[in-house]
Protein backbone atom coordinates (compact mmCIF):
# COMPACT_ATOMS: atom_id res chain seq x y z
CA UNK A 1 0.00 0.00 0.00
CA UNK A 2 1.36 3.60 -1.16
CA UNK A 3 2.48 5.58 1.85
CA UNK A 4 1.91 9.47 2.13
CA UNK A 5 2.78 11.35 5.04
CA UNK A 6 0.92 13.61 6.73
CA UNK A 7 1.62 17.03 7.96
CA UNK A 8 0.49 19.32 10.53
CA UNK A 9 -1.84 21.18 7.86
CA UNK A 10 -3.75 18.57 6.99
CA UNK A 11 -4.98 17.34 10.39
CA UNK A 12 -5.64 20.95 11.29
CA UNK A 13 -7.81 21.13 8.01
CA UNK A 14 -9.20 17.67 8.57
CA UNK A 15 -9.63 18.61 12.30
CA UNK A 16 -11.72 21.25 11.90
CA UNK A 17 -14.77 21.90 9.78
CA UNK A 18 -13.87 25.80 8.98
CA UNK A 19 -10.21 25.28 8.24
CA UNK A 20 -9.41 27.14 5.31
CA UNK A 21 -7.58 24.39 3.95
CA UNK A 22 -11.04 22.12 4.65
CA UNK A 23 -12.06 21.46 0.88
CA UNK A 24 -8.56 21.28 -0.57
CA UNK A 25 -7.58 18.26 2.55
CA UNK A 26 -10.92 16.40 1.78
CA UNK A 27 -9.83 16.45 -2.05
CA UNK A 28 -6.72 15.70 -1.76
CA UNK A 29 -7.09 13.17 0.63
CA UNK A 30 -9.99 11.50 -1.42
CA UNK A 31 -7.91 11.68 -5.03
CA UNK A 32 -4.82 9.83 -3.19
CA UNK A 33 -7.13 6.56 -3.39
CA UNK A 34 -6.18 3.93 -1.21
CA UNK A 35 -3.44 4.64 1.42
CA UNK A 36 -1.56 4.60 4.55
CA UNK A 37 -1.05 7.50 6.24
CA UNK A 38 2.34 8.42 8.09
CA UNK A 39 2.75 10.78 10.80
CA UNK A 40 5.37 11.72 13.59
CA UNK A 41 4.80 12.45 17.07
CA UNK A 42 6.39 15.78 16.45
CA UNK A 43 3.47 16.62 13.72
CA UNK A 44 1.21 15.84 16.36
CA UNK A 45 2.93 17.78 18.91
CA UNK A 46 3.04 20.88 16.40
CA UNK A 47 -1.01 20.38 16.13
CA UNK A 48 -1.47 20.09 19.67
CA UNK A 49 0.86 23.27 19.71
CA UNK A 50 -0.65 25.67 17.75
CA UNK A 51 -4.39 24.89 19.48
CA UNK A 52 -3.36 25.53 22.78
CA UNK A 53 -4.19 28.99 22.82
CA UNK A 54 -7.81 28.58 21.67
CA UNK A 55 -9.89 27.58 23.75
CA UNK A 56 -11.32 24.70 26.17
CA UNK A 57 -13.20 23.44 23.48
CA UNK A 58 -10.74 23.02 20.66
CA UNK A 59 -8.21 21.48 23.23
CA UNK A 60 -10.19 19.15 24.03
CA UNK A 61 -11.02 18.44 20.24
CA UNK A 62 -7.63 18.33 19.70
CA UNK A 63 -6.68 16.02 22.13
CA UNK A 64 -9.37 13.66 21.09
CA UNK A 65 -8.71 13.74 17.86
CA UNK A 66 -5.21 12.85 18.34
CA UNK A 67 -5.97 10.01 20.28
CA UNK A 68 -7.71 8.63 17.28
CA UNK A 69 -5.29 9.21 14.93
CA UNK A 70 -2.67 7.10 17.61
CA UNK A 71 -5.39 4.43 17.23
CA UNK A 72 -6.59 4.20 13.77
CA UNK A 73 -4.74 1.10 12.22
CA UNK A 74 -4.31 2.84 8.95
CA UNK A 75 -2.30 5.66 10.49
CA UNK A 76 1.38 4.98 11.28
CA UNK A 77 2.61 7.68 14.02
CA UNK A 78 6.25 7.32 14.15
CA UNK A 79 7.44 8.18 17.90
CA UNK A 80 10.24 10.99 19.03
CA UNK A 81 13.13 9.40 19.91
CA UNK A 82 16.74 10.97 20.08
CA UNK A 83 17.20 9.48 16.31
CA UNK A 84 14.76 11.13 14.62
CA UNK A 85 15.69 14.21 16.67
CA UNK A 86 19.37 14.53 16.18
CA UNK A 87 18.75 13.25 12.15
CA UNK A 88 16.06 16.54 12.23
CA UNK A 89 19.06 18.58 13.46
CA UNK A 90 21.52 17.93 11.54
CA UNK A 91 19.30 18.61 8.07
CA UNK A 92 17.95 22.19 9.85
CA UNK A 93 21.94 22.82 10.69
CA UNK A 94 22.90 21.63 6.70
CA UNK A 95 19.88 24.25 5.68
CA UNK A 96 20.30 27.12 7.28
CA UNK A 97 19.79 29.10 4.02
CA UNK A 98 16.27 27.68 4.55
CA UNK A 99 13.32 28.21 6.76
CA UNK A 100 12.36 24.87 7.40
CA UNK A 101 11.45 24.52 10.98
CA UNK A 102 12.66 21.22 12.94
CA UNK A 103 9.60 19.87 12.91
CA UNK A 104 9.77 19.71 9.10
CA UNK A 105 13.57 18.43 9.00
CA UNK A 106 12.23 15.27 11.11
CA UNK A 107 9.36 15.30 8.82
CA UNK A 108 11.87 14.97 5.69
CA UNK A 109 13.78 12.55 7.20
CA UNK A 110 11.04 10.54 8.65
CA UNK A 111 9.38 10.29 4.45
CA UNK A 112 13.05 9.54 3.66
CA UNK A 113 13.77 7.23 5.98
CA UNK A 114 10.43 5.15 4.85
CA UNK A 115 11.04 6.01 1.12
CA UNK A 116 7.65 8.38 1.42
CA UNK A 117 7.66 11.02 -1.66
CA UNK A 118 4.12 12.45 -0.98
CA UNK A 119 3.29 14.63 1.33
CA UNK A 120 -0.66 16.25 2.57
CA UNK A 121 0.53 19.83 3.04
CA UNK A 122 0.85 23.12 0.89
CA UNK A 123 4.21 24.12 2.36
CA UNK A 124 7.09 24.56 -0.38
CA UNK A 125 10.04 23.81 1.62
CA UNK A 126 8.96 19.99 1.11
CA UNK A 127 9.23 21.13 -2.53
CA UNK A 128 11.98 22.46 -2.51
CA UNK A 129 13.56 18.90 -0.44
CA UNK A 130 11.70 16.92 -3.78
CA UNK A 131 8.97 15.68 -2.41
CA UNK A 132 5.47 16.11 -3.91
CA UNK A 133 3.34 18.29 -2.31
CA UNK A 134 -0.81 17.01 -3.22
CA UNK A 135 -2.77 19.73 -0.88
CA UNK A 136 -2.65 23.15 -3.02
C-alpha cells in the first residue's frame, strides 16, 4: 500500500470543519485513493501546539482527535526518539539558508527514511527537499 505522510496542515484542516484548507484536505485526501497514512509524534505535537491557545473546546477536540489518529490502524505515528531528533538537526543545521522549521527536518527525514515522496501539506520547503506536495 502507497504511503503518504501527513503534515500538521492537513490534520488541522481535517480537524476542523472551517479550516481554510477544509475542501482542498478532503480532495486531496480523497484523489490519493487507497493509502496509509504516516505521521510523527512531532506533527502531532506541532497540532497540539498551535491549538493551545484557543480555547477549552478546541483542546479538548484536539486532544481527542489525536488520540484517534494514535489508534486508527491505517495511520502509522512514528514516535520521538533521540534518532529522529538529532537526524532533524543535523538537516535544519545543513539548511540554514532555509526556513524549514525542525519539525519539518524530522518530517523529511522521517518520508526519507520510509522512502515516502508524498506529502498532505501546501508548504514549499517539502518542494523544494523533492517531495510532492498534493494539498494546493
Amino acid at each position: 500500500m502507497k504511503l503518504v505522510f501527513a503534515d500538521t496542515l492537513y490534520w488541522g484542516a481535517a480537524l476542523h470543519p472551517n479550516d481554510q484548507y477544509r475542501a482542498q484536505a478532503v480532495c486531496a485526501r480523497e484523489a490519493l485513493g487507497e493509502i496509509r497514512l504516516v505521521t510523527t509524534d512531532e506533527v502531532l505535537t506541532e497540532l497540539l501546539d498551535g491549538l493551545a491557545q484557543r480555547g477549552a473546546h478546541l483542546r479538548e477536540m484536539a486532544a481527542r482527535a489525536v488520540r484517534r489518529i494514535m489508534d486508527d490502524r491505517r495511520v502509522t505515528v512514528h514516535p520521538q526518539s533521540r534518532e529522529s531528533f538529532l537526524a532533524g538537526l543535523r538537516l535544519y543545521e545543513q539548511r540554514n539558508d532555509k526556513g524549514y522549521s525542525l519539525v519539518d527536518c524530522i518530517s523529511m527525514t522521517t518520508m526519507r527514511r520510509q522512502g515516502i515522496l508524498e506529502i498532505l501539506t501546501n508548504d514549499h520547503h517539502f518542494m523544494q527537499e523533492g517531495f510532492r506536495v498534493v494539498l494546493r
